[in-house]
C-alpha atoms as a PDB file:
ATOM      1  CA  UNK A   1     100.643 120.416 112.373  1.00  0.00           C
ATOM      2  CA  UNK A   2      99.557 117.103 111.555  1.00  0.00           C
ATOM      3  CA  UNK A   3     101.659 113.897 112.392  1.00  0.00           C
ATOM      4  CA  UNK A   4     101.840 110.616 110.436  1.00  0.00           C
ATOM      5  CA  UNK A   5     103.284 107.619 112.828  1.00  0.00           C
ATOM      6  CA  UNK A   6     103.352 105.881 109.336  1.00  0.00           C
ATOM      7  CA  UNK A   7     106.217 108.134 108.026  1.00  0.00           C
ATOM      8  CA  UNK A   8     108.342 108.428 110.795  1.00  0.00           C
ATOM      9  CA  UNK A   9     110.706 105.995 109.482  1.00  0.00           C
ATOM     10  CA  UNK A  10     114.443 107.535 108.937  1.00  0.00           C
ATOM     11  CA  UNK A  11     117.348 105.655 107.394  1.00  0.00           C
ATOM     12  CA  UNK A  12     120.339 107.462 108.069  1.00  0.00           C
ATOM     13  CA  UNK A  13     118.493 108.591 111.973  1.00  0.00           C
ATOM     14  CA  UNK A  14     117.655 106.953 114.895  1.00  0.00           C
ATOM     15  CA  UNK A  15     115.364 109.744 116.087  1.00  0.00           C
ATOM     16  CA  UNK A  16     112.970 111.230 113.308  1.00  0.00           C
ATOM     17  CA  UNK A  17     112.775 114.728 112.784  1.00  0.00           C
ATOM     18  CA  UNK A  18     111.571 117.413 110.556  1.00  0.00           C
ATOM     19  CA  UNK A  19     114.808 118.449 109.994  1.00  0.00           C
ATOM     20  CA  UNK A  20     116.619 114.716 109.656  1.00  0.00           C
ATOM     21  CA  UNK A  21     113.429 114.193 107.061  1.00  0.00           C
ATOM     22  CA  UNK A  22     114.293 117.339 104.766  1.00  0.00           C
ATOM     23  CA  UNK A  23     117.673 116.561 105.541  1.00  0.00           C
ATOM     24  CA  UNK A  24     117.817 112.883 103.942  1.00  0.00           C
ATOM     25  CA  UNK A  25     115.365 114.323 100.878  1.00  0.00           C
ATOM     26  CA  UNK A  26     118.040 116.538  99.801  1.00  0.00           C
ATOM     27  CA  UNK A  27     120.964 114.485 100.137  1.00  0.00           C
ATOM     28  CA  UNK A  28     118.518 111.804  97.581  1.00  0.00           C
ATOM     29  CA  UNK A  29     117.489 114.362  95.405  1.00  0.00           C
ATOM     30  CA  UNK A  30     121.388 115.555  94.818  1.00  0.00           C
ATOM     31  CA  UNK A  31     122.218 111.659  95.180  1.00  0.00           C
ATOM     32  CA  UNK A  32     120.108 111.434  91.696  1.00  0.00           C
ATOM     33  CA  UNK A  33     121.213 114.456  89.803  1.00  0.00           C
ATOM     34  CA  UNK A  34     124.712 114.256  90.469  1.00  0.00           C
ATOM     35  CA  UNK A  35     125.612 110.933  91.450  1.00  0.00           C
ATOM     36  CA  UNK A  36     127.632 111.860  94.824  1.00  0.00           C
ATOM     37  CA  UNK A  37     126.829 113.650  98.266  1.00  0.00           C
ATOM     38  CA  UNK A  38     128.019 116.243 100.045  1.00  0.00           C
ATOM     39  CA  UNK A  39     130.236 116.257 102.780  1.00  0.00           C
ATOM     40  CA  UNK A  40     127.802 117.468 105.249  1.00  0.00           C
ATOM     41  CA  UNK A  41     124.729 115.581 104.306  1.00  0.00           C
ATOM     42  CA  UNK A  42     124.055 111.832 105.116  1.00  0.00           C
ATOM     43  CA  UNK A  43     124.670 108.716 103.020  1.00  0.00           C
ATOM     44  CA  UNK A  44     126.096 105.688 102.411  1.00  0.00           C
ATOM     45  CA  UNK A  45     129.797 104.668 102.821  1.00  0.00           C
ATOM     46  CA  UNK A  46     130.455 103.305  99.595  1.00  0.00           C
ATOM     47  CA  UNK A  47     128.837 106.417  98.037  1.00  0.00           C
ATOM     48  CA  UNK A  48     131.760 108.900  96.534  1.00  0.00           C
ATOM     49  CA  UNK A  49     131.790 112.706  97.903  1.00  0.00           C
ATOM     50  CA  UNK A  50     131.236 115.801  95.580  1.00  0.00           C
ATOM     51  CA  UNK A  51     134.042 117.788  94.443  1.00  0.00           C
ATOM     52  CA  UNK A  52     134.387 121.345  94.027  1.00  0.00           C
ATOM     53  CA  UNK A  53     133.430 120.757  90.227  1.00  0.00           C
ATOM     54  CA  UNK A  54     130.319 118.735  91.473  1.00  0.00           C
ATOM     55  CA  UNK A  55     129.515 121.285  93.769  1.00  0.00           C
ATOM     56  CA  UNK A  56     129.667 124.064  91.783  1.00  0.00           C
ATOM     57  CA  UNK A  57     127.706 122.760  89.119  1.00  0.00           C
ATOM     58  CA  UNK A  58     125.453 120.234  89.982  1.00  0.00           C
ATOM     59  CA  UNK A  59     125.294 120.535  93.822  1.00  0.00           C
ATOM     60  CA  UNK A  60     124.048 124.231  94.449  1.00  0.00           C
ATOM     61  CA  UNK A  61     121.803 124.340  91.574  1.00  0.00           C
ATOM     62  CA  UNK A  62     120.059 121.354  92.593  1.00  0.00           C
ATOM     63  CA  UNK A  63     119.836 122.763  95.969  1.00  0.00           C
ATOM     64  CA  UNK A  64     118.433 125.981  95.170  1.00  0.00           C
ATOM     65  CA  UNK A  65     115.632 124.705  92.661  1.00  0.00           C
ATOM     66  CA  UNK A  66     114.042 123.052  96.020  1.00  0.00           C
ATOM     67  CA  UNK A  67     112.424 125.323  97.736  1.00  0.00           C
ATOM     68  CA  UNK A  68     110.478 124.736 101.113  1.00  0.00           C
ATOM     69  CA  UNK A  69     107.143 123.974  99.050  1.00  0.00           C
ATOM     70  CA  UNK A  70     108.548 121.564  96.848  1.00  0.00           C
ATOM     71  CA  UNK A  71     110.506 119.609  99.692  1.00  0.00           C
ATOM     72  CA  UNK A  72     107.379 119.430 101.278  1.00  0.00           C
ATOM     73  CA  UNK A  73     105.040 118.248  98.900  1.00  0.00           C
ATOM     74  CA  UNK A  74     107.816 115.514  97.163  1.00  0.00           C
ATOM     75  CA  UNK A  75     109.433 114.250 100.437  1.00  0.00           C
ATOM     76  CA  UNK A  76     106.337 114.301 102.344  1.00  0.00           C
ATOM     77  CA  UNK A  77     107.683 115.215 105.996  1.00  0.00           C
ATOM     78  CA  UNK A  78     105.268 116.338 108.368  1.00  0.00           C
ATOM     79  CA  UNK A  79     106.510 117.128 112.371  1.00  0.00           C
ATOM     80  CA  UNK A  80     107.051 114.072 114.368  1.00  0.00           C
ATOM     81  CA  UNK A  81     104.266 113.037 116.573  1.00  0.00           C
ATOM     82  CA  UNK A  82     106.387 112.861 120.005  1.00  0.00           C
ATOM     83  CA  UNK A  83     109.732 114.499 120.283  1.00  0.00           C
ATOM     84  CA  UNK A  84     112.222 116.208 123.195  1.00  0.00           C
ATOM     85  CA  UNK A  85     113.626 119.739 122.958  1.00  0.00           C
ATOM     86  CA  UNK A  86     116.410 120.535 124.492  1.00  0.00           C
ATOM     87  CA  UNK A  87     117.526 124.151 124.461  1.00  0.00           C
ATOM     88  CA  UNK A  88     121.152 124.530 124.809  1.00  0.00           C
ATOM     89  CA  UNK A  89     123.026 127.889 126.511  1.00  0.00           C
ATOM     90  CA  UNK A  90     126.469 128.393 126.472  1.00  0.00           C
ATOM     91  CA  UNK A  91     128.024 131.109 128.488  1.00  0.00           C
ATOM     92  CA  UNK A  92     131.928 132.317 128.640  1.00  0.00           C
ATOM     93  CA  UNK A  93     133.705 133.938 132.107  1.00  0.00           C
ATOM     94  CA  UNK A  94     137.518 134.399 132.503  1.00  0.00           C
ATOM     95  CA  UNK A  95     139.370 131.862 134.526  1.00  0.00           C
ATOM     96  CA  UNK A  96     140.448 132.317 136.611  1.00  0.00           C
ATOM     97  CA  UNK A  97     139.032 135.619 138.256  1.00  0.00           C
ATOM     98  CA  UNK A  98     140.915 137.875 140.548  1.00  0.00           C
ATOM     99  CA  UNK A  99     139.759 136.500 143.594  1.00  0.00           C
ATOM    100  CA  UNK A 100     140.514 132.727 142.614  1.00  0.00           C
ATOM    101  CA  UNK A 101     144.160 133.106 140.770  1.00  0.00           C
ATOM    102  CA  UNK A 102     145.728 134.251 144.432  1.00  0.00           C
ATOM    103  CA  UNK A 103     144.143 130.976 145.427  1.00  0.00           C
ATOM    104  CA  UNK A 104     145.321 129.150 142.501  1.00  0.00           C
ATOM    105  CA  UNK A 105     148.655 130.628 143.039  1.00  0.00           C
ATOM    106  CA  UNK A 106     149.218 129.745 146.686  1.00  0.00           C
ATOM    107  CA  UNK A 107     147.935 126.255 145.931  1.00  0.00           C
ATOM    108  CA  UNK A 108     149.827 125.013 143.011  1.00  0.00           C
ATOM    109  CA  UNK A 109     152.740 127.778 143.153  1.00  0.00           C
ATOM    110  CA  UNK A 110     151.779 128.902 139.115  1.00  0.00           C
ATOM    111  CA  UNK A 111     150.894 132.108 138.077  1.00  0.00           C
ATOM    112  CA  UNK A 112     147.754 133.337 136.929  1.00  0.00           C
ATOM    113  CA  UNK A 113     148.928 133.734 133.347  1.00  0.00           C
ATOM    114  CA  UNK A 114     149.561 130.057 133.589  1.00  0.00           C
ATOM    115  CA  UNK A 115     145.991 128.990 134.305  1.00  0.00           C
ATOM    116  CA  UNK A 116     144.436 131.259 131.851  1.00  0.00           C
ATOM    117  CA  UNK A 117     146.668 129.975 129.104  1.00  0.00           C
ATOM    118  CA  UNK A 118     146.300 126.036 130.099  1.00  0.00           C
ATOM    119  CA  UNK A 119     143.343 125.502 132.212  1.00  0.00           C
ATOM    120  CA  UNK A 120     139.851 125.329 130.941  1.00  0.00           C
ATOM    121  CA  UNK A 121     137.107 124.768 133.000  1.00  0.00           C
ATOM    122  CA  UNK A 122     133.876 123.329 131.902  1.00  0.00           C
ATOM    123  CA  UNK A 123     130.787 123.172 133.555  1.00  0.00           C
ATOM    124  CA  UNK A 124     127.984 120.818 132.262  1.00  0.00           C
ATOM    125  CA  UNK A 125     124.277 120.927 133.809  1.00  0.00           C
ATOM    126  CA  UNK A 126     120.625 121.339 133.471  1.00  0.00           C
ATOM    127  CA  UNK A 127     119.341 124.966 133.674  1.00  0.00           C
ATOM    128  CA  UNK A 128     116.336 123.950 134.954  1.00  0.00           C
ATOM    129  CA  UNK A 129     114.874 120.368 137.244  1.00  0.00           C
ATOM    130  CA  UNK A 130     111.490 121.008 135.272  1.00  0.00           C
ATOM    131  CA  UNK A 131     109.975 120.379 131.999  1.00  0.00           C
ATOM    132  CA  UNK A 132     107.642 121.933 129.987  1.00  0.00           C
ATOM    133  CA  UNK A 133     104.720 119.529 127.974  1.00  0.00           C
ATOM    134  CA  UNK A 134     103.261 120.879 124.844  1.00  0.00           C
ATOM    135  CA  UNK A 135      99.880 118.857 123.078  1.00  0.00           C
ATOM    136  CA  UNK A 136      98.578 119.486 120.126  1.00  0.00           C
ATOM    137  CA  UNK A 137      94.821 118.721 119.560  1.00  0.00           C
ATOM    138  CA  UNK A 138      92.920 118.983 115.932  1.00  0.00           C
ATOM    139  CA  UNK A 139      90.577 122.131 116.790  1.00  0.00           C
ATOM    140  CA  UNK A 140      87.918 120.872 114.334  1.00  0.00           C
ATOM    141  CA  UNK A 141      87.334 117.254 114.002  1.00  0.00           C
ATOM    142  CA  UNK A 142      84.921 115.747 111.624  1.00  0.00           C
ATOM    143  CA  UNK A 143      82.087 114.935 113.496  1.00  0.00           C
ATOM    144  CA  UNK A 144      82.430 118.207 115.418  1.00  0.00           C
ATOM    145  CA  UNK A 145      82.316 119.872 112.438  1.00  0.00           C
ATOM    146  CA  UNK A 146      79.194 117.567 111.163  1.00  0.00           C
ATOM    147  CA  UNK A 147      77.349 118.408 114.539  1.00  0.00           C
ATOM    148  CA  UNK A 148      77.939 122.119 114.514  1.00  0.00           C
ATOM    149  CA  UNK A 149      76.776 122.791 111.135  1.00  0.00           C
ATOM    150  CA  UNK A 150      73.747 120.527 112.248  1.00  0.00           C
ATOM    151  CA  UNK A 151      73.243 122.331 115.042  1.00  0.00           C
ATOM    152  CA  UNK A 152      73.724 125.910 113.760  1.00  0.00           C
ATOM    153  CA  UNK A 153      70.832 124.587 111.023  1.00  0.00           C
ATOM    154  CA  UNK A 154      68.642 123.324 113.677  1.00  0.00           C
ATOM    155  CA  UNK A 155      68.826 126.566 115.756  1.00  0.00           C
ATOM    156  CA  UNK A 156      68.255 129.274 113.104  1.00  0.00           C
ATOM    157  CA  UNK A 157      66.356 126.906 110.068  1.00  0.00           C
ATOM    158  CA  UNK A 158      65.132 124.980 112.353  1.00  0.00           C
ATOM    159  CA  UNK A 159      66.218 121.989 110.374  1.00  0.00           C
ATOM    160  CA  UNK A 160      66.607 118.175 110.776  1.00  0.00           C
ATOM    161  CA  UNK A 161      67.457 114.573 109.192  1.00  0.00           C
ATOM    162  CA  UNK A 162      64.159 114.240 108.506  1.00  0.00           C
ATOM    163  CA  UNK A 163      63.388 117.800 106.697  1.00  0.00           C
ATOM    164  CA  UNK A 164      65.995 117.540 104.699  1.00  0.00           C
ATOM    165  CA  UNK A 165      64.280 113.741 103.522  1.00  0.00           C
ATOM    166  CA  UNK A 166      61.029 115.903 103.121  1.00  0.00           C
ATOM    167  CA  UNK A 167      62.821 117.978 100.986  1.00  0.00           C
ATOM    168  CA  UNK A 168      63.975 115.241  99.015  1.00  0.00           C
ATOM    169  CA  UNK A 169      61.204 113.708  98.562  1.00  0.00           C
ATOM    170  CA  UNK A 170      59.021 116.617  97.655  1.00  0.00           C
ATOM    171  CA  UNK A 171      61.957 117.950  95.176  1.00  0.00           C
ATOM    172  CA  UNK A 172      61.452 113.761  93.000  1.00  0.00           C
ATOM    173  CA  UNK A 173      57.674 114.020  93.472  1.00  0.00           C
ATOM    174  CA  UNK A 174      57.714 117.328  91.622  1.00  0.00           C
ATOM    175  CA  UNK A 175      60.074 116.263  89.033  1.00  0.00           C
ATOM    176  CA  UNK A 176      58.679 112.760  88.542  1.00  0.00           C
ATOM    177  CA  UNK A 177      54.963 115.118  87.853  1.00  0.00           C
ATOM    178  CA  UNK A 178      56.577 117.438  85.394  1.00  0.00           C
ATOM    179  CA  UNK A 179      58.009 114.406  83.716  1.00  0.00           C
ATOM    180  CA  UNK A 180      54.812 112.512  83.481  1.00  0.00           C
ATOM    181  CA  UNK A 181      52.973 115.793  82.561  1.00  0.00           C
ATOM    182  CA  UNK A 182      55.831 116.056  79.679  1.00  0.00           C
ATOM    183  CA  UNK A 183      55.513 112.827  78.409  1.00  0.00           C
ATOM    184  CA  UNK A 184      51.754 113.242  78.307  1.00  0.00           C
ATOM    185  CA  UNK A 185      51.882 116.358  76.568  1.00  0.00           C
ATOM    186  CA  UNK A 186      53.747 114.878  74.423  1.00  0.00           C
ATOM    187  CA  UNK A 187      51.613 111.746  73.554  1.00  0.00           C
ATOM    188  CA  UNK A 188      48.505 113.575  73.168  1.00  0.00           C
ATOM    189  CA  UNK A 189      50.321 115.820  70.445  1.00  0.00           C
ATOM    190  CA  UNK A 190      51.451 112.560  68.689  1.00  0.00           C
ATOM    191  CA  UNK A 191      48.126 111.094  69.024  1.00  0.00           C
ATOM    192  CA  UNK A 192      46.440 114.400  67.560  1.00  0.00           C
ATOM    193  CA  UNK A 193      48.930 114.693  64.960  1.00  0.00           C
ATOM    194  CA  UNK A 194      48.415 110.966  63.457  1.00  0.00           C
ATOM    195  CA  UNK A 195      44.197 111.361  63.593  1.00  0.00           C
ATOM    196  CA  UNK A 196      44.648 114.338  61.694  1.00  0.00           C
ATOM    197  CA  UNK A 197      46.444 112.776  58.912  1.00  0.00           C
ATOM    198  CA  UNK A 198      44.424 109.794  59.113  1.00  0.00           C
ATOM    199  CA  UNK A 199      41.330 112.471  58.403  1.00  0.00           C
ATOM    200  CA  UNK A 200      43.259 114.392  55.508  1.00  0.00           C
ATOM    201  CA  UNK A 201      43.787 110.973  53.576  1.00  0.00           C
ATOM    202  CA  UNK A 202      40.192 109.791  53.809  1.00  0.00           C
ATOM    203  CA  UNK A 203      37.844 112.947  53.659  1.00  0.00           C
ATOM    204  CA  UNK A 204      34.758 110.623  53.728  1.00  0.00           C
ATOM    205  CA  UNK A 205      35.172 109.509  57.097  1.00  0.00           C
ATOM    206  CA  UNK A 206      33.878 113.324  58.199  1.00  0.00           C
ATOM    207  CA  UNK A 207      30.495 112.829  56.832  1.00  0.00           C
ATOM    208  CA  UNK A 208      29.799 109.260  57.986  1.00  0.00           C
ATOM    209  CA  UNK A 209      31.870 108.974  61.470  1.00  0.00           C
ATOM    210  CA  UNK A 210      30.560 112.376  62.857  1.00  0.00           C
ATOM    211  CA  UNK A 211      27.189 111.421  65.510  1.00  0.00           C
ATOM    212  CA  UNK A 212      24.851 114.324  64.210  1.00  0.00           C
ATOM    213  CA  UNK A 213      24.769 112.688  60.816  1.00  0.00           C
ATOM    214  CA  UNK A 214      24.042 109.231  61.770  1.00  0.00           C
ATOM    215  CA  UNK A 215      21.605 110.565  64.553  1.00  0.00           C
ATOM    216  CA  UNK A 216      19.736 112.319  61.646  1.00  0.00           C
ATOM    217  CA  UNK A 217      19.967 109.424  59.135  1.00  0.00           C
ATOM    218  CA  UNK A 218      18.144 107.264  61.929  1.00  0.00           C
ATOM    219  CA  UNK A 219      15.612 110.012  63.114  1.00  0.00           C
ATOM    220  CA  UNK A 220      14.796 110.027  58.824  1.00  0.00           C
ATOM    221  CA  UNK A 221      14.146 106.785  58.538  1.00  0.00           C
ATOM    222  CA  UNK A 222      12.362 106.195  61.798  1.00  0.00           C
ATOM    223  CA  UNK A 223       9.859 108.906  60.480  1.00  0.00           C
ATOM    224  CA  UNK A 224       9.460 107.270  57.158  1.00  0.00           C
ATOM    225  CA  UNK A 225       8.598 104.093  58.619  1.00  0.00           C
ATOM    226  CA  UNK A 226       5.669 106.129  60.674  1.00  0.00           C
ATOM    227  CA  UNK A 227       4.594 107.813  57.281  1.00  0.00           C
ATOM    228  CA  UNK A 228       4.580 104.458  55.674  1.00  0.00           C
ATOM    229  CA  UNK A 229       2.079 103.181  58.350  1.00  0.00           C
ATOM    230  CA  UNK A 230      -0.306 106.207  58.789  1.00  0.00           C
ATOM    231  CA  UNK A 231      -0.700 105.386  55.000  1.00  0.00           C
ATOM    232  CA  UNK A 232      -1.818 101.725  55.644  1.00  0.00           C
ATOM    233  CA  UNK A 233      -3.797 102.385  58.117  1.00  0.00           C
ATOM    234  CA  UNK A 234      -6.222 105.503  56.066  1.00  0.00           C
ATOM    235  CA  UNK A 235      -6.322 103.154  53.376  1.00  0.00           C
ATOM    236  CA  UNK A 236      -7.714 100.129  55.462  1.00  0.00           C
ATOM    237  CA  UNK A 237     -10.029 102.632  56.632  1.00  0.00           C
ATOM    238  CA  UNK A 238     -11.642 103.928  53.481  1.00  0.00           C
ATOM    239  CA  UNK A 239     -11.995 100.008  52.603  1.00  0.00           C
END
């Protein structure tokens, strides 16, 4: 899971823990609904205990609407970063046995139902001189996962930083044309739409403005001109 060194800040433990951590959300959560904590759960001196009334109807109802998602998500425990196991074993034998009440016997002149009605014996010790070391390591980290989607794209797309800019590029040069084209388009329609109102309101303008008809009203009176001299010119002669 993942740690937060942040967070590992108990008040009623020493130690943190996931357990201490769900342990001191639930005695606050019943601390605010019911005003009192339970016997077993942590707290402060001067707060009172819950009585069987409290229990009963405040306690265990407020205790079984949190569930293991929502003490998760509102207390916000995650597993401590560093922490020590110890597994604990506990074992029974009769004392004493057969072979060791005779012994018993001789030595402190008691019988054996003596000893195994007032002698306990209690052994304390480590099962085993060794200890095991357990790391946890985020399989996927960020930039792993950055490089190996880069690198799966390289090897099969054969793709890069810089296609992926060519891309880019290419992708706002062909917008930025269809724009332009668009607004174009769109100009030339304006354009053609004013002229031809402009045409509708003065219908005159198509027989002076066209070029055939001015060519031809020049051409005519070029060629009058030249009539107009051939004429001088016979009648100087007959003089």
């Amino acid at each position: 899971g993942q740690c937060f060194p942040e967070r590992e800040n108990l008040h009623f433990y020493s130690t943190y823990s996931l357990e201490g951590c769900l342990m001191e959300c639930k005695a606050n959560s019943v601390l605010r609904r019911c005003n009192c904590r339970p016997t077993n759960f942590p707290g402060d001196e001067d707060t009172p205990y819950c009585g069987p009334w409290n229990m009963s109807q405040c306690v265990f109802p407020t205790l079984a609407a949190l569930n293991d998602v929502s003490l998760m998500t509102e207390c916000g425990c995650s597993v401590p970063c560093n922490y020590n196991e110890y597994p604990v074993t506990t074992t029974y034998a009769g004392f004493p046995n057969d072979g060791t009440s005779t012994y018993f016997e001789d030595l402190i002149n008691a019988s054996s139902g003596y000893f195994k009605e007032n002698l306990v014996a209690l052994d304390v010790f480590y099962k085993d001189l060794s200890y095991l070391k357990l790391e946890q390591h985020q399989a996927v980290t960020k930039s792993g996962l950055i490089s190996d989607i880069g690198g799966q794209l390289g090897f099969f797309v054969g793709c890069s930083v810089i296609t992926v800019a060519e891309l880019a590029e290419y992708l706002t040069r062909k917008f930025r044309l269809l724009w332009n084209n668009k607004r174009r388009r769109r100009k030339n329609k304006k354009r053609n739409k004013q002229s031809s109102l402009g045409i509708r309101e003065n219908p005159a303008l198509v027989k002076s403005s066209g070029p055939c008809a001015e060519g031809i009203g020049n051409n005519g009176s070029v060629l009058a001109g030249k009539g107009q001299e051939n004429a001088n010119a016979s009648a100087g002669t007959k003089v």
